[in-house]
Protein backbone atom coordinates (compact mmCIF):
# COMPACT_ATOMS: atom_id res chain seq x y z
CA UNK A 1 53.67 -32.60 -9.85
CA UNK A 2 52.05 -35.87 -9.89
CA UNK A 3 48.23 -36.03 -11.49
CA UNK A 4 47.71 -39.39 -11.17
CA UNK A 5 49.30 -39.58 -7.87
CA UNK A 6 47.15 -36.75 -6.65
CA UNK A 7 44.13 -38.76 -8.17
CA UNK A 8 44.43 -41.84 -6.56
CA UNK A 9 45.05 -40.61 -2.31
CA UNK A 10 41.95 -38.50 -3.56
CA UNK A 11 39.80 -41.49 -4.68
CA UNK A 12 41.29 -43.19 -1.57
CA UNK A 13 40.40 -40.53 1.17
CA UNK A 14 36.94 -41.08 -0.56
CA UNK A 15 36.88 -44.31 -0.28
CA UNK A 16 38.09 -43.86 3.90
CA UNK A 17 35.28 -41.39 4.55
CA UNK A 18 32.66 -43.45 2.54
CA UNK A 19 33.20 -46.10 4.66
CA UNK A 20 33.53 -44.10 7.76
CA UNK A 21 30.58 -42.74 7.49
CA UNK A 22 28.40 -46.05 6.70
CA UNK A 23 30.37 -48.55 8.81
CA UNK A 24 32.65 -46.59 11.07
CA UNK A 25 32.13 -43.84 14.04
CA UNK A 26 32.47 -41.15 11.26
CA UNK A 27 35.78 -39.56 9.79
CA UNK A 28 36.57 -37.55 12.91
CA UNK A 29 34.63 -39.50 15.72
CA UNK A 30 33.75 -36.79 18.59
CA UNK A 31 36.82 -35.06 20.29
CA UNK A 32 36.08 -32.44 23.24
CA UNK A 33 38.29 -30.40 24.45
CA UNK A 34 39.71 -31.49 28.20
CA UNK A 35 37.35 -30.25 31.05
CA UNK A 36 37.48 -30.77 34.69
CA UNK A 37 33.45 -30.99 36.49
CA UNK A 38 33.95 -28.35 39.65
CA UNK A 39 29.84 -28.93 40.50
CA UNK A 40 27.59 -31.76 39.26
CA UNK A 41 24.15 -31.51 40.35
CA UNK A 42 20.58 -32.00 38.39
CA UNK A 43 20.83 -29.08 35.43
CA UNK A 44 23.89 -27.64 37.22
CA UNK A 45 26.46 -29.29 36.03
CA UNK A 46 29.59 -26.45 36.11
CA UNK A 47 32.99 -27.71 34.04
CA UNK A 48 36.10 -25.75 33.56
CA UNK A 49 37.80 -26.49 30.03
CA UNK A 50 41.76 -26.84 30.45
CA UNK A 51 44.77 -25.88 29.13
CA UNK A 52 47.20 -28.05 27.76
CA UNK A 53 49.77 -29.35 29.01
CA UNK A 54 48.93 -29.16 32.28
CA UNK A 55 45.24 -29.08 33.41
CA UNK A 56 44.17 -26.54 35.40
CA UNK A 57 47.88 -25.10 35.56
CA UNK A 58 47.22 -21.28 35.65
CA UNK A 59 44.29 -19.90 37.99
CA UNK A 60 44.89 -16.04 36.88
CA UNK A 61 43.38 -15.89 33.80
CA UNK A 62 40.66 -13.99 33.05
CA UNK A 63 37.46 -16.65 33.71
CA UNK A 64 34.67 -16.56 30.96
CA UNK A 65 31.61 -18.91 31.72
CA UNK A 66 29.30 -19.93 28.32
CA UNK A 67 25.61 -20.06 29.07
CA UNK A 68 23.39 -22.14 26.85
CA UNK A 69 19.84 -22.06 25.80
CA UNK A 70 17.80 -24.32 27.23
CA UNK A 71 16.73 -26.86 24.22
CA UNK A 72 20.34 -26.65 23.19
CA UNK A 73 23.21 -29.27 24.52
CA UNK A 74 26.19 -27.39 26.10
CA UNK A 75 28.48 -28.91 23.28
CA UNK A 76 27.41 -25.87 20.93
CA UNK A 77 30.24 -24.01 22.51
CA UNK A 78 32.70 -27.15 22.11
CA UNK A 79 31.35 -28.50 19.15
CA UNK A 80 34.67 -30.12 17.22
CA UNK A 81 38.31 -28.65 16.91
CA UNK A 82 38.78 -25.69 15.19
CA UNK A 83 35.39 -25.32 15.40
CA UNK A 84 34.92 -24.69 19.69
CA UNK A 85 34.64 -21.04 21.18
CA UNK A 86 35.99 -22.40 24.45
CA UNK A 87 39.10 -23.90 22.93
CA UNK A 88 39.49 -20.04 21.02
CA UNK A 89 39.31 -18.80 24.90
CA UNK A 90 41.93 -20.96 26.45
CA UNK A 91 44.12 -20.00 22.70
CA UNK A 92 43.78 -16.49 23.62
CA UNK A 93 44.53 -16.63 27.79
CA UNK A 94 40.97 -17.35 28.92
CA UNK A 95 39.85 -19.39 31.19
CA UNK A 96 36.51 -20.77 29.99
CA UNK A 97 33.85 -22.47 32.12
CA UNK A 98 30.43 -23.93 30.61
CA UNK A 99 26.77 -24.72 32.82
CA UNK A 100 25.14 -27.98 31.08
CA UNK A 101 22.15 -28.36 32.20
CA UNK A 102 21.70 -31.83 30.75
CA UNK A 103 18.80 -33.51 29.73
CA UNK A 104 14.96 -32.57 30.81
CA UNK A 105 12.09 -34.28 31.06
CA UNK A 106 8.88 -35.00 32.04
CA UNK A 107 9.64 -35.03 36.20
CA UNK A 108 11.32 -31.38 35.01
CA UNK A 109 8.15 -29.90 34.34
CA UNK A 110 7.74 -27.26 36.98
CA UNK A 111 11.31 -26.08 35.66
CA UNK A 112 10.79 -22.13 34.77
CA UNK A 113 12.93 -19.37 34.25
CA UNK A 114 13.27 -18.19 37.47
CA UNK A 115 15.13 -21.25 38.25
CA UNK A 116 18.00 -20.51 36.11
CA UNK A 117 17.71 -16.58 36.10
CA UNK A 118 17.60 -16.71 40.29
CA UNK A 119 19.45 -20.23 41.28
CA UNK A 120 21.22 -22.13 38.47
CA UNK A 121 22.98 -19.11 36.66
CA UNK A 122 23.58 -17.14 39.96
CA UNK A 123 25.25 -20.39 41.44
CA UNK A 124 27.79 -21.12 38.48
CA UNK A 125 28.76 -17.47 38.50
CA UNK A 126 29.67 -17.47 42.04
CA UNK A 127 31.49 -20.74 41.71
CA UNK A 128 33.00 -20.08 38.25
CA UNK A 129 34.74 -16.82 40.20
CA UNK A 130 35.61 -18.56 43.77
CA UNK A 131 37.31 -21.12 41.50
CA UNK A 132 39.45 -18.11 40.48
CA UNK A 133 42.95 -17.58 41.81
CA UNK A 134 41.70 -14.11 42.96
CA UNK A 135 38.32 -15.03 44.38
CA UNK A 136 36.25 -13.21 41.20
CA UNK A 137 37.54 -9.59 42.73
CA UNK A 138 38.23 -9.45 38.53
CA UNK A 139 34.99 -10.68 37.46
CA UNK A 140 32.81 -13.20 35.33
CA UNK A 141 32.62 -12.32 31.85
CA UNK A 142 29.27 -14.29 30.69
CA UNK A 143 28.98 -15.13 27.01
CA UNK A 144 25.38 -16.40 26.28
CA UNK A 145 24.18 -18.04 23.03
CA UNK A 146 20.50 -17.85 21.46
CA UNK A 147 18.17 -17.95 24.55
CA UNK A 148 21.28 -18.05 26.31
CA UNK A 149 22.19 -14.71 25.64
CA UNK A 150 18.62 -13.86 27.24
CA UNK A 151 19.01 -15.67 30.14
CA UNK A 152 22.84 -14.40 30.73
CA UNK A 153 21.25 -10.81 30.22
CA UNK A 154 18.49 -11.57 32.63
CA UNK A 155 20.56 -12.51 35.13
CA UNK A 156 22.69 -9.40 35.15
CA UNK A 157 19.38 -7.10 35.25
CA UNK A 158 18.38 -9.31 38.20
CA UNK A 159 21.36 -9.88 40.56
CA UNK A 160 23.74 -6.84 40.50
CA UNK A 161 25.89 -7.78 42.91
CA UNK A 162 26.72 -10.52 40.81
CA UNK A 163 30.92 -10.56 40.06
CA UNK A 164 29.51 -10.09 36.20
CA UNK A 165 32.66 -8.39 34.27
CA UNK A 166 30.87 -8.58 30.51
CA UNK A 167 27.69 -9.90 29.15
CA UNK A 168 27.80 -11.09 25.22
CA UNK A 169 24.92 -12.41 23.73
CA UNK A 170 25.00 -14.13 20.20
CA UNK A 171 22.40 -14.26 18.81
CA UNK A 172 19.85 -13.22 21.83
CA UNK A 173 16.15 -12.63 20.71
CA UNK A 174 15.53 -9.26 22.71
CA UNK A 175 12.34 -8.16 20.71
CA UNK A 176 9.85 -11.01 19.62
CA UNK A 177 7.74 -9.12 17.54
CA UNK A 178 11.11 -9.05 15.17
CA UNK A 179 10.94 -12.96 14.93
CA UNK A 180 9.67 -14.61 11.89
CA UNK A 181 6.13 -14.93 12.28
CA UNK A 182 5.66 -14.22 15.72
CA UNK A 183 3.68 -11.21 15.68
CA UNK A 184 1.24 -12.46 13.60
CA UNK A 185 0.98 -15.82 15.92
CA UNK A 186 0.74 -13.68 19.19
CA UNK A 187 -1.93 -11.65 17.38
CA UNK A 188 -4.28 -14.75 16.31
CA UNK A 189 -3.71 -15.99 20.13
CA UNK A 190 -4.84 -13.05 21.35
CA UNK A 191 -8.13 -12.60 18.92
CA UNK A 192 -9.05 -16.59 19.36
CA UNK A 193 -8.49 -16.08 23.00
CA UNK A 194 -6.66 -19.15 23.01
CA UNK A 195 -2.91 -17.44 24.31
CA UNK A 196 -3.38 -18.48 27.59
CA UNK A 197 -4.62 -21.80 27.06
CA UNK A 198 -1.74 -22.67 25.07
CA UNK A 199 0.52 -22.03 27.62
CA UNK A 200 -1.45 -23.59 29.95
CA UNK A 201 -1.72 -26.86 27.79
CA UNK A 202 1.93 -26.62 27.52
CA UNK A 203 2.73 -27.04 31.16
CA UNK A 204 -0.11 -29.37 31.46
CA UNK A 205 1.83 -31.70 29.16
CA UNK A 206 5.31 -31.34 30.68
CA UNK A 207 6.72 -28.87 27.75
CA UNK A 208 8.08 -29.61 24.88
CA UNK A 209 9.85 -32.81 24.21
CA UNK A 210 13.16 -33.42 22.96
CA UNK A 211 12.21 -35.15 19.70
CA UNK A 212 10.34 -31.77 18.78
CA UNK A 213 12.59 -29.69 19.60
CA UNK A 214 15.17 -31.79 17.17
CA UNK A 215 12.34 -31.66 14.16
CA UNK A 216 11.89 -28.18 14.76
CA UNK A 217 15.99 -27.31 14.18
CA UNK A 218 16.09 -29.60 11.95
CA UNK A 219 12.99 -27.94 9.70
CA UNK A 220 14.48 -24.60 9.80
CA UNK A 221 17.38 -25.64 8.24
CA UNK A 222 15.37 -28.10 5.71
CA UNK A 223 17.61 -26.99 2.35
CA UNK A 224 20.21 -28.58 4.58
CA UNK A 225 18.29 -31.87 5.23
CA UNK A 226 17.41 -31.70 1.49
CA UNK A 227 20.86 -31.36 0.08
CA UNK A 228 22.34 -33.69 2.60
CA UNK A 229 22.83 -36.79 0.00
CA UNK A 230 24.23 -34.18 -2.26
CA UNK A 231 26.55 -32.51 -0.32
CA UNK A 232 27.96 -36.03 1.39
CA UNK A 233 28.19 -36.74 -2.94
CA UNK A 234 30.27 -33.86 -3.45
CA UNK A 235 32.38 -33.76 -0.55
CA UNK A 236 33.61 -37.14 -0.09
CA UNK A 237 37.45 -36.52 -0.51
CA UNK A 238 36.80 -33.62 1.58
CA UNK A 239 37.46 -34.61 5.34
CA UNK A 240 37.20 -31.61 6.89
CA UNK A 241 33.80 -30.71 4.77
CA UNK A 242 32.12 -34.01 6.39
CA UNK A 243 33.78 -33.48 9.84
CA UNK A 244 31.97 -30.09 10.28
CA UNK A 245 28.70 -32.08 8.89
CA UNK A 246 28.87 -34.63 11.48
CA UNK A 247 29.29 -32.01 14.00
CA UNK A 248 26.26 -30.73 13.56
CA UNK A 249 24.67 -34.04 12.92
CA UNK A 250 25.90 -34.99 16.68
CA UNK A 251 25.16 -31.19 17.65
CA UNK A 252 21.31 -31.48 16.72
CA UNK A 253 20.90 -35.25 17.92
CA UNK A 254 21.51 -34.34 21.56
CA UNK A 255 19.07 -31.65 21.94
CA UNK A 256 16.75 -31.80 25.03
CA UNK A 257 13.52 -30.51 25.50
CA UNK A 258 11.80 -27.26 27.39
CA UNK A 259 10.22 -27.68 30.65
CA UNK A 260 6.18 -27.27 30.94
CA UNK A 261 6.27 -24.07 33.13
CA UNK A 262 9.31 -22.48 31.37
CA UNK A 263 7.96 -23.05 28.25
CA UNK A 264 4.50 -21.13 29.14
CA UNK A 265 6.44 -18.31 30.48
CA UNK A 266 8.21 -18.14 27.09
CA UNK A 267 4.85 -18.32 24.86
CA UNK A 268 3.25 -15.90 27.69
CA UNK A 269 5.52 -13.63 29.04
CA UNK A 270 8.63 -13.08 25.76
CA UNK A 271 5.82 -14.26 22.27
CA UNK A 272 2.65 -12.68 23.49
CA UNK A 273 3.79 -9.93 25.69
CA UNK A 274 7.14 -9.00 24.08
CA UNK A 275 8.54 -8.14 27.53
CA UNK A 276 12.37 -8.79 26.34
CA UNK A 277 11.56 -6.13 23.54
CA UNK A 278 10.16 -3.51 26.14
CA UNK A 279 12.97 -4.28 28.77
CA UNK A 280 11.03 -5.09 31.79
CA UNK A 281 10.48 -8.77 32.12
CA UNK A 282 7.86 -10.46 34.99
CA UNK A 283 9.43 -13.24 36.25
CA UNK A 284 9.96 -14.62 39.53
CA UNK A 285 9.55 -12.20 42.45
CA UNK A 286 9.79 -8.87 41.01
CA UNK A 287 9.64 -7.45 37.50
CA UNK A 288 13.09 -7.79 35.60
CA UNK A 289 14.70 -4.86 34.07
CA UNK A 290 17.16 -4.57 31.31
CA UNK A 291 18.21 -1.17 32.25
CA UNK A 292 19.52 -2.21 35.62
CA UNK A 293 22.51 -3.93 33.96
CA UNK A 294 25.75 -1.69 34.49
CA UNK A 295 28.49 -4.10 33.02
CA UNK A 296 29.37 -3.92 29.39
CA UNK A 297 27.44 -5.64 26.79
CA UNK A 298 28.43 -7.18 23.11
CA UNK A 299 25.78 -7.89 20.65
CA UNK A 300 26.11 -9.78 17.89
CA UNK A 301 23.24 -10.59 15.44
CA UNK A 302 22.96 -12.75 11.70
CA UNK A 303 21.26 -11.25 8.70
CA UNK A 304 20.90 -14.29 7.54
CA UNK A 305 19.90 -15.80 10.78
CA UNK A 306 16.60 -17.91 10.64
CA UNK A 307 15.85 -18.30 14.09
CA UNK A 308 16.45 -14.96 15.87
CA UNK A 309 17.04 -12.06 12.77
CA UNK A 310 19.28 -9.32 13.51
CA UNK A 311 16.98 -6.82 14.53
CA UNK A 312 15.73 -8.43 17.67
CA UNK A 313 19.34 -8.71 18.32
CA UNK A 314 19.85 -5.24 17.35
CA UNK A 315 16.94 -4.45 19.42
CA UNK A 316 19.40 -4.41 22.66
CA UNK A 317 20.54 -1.32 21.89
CA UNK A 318 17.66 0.27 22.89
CA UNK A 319 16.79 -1.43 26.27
CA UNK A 320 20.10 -2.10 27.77
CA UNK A 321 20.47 1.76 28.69
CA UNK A 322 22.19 1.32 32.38
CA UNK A 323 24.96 -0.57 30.70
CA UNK A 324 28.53 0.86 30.50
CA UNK A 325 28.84 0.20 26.90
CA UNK A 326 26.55 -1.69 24.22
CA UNK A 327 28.43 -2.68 20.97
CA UNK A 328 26.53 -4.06 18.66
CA UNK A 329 27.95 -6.18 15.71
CA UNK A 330 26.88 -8.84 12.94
CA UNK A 331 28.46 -12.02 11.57
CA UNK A 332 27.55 -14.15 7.96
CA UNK A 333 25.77 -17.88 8.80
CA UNK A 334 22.57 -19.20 10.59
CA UNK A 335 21.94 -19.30 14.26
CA UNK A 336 24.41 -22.18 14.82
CA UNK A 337 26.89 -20.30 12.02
CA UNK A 338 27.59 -17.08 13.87
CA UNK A 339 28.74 -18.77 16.76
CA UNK A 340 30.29 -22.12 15.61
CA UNK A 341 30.50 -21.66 12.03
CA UNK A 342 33.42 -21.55 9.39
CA UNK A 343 33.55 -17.74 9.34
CA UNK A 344 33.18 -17.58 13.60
CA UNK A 345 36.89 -17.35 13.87
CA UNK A 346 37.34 -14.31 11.88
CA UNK A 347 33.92 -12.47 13.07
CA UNK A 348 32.58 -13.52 15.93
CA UNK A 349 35.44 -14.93 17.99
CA UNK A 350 37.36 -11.58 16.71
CA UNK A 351 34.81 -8.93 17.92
CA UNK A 352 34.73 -11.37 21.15
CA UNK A 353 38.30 -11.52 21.97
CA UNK A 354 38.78 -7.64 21.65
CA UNK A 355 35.80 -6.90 23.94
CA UNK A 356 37.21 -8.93 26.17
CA UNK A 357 40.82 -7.64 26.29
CA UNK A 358 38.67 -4.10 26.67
CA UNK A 359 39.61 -2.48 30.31
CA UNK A 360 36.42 -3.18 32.15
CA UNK A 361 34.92 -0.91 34.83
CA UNK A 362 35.66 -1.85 38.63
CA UNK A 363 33.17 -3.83 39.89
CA UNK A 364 30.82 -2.83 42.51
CA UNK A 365 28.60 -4.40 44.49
CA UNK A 366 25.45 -3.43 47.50
């Protein structure tokens, strides 16, 4: 053994990242995994992640496509190495496929949900399974995160003869009146009378814009923000510690906003209706139900989740009657954490990749 050695290449890798992270592109600089764009249009923009060697070598394995949220860059399922669900996939014989919908603003304002729950989604299914070497006959299996989850679920309910394999939805508020504070909000809307003004006003102003949405992550993880100086302190001879920091940093910094008229549907139709929690959703041109979905569904919620507790993700359990099978598990971290975080691998990912390798019912279609 060698003390002093060990002492000075740890004051050194200190000294790297210090200066990495005040003059350099960071101590890991931003390194996706290889994807190849199969559709590029406005909020549609459908990418297949590849395999190495060889991109795009194998067209039989099982395809999985990864739905964001909306207010939420695509890159939260490709965040860094080691830390990206879709390179996990292609490790375990997937073939994963993501929908960015890039960013939105103000011309996006008459953007709602039944855009992506009856155009966007239904489009990158279809073309996610055509791109298959068996034409989809196998199936989709959609793995949604946050509002994501929703949507994914949504989707399902709505177009059953969808080639849908699986839904999972991480961390998927399905009952509002279990989110922190929401209740209470929805009630002092509804007293004031003002509910339907705000999500009037809302659309009036063209949603919410990016910059809030980026303040309002950022505050709900403000022991984080706090600590920051501190941890960056502690954790300088750490590289990996500081890599997984600056993903985040870059995750957070390319959030978009919500469109005006999806963003009054949310506060009207999911905070001060709850429709998620009762199942039946009224969106677009007929009411949405979560009992129509027949496919099998994976929960998986975060006690210590922030954002969306575990008991509106629990809450799945008992709308989603039609499906096949609901499983419903948890995982430690926030609402990033359970998907992305450093326990994902041995919780989330896990209860993932053996629903997946699950024999899934035949599909059938109209």
């Amino acid at each position: 053994m060698d003390p002093e050695g060990d002492r000075t290449r740890t004051l050194g890798r200190a000294a790297r990242n210090a200066w990495a992270l005040t003059f350099g592109d960071g101590v890991e600089g931003h390194r996706p995994t290889p994807a190849t764009v199969l559709w590029d249009e406005p909020h549609r923009r459908l990418s297949r992640f590849e395999p190495a060697p060889v991109a795009g070598q194998r067209r039989d394995r099982p395809a999985v496509l990864l739905v964001p949220p909306l207010a939420a860059p695509a890159s939260c399922f490709d965040l860094r190495p080691g830390q990206s669900l879709a390179e996990f996939l292609l490790d375990t014989g997937r073939a994963p496929y993501v929908i960015d919908y890039g960013d939105i603003t103000y011309a996006d304002r008459r953007m709602g949900f039944d855009d992506w729950i009856h155009d966007i989604l239904p489009e990158a299914i279809r073309r996610t399974a055509a791109d298959r070497r068996d034409g989809g006959e196998s199936g989709v299996d959609l793995v949604g995160w946050s509002l994501g989850g929703t949507m994914a679920l949504l989707t399902a309910a709505a177009h059953a003869e969808l080639p849908i394999r699986s839904i999972t939805a991480i961390g998927a508020p399905l009952n509002y009146n279990a989110m922190p504070a929401t209740p209470q909000l929805a009630a002092a809307a509804r007293f004031t009378g003002t509910g339907e003004a705000v999500g009037t006003a809302l659309r009036a102003v063209g949603g919410v814009p990016a910059p809030l949405t980026r303040l309002a992550y950022r505050l709900t993880a403000w022991d984080r923000e706090i600590k920051r100086p501190l941890f960056v302190a502690g954790n300088l001879a750490r590289t990996e510690s500081l890599a997984r920091m600056e993903a985040i940093d870059r995750f957070m910094a390319s959030m978009p906003g919500y469109p005006g008229r999806m963003y009054q549907q949310l506060w009207t139709n999911l905070v001060l209706r709850n429709e998620i929690g009762r199942g039946v959703v009224n969106i677009g041109p007929r009411p949405i139900r979560l009992a129509d979905i027949t496919a099998p569904v994976l929960l998986v919620g975060g006690p210590s989740d922030v954002i969306t507790p575990a008991r509106a993700v629990e809450h799945g359990l008992r709308t989603l009657t039609g499906a096949a099978s609901v499983h419903y598990e948890t995982a430690p971290g926030g609402h990033l954490g359970i998907l992305a975080g450093a326990t994902a691998r041995d919780t989330t990912w896990t209860y993932l990749d053996k629903f997946l390798t699950a024999p899934a019912p035949s599909l059938t279609r109209p």
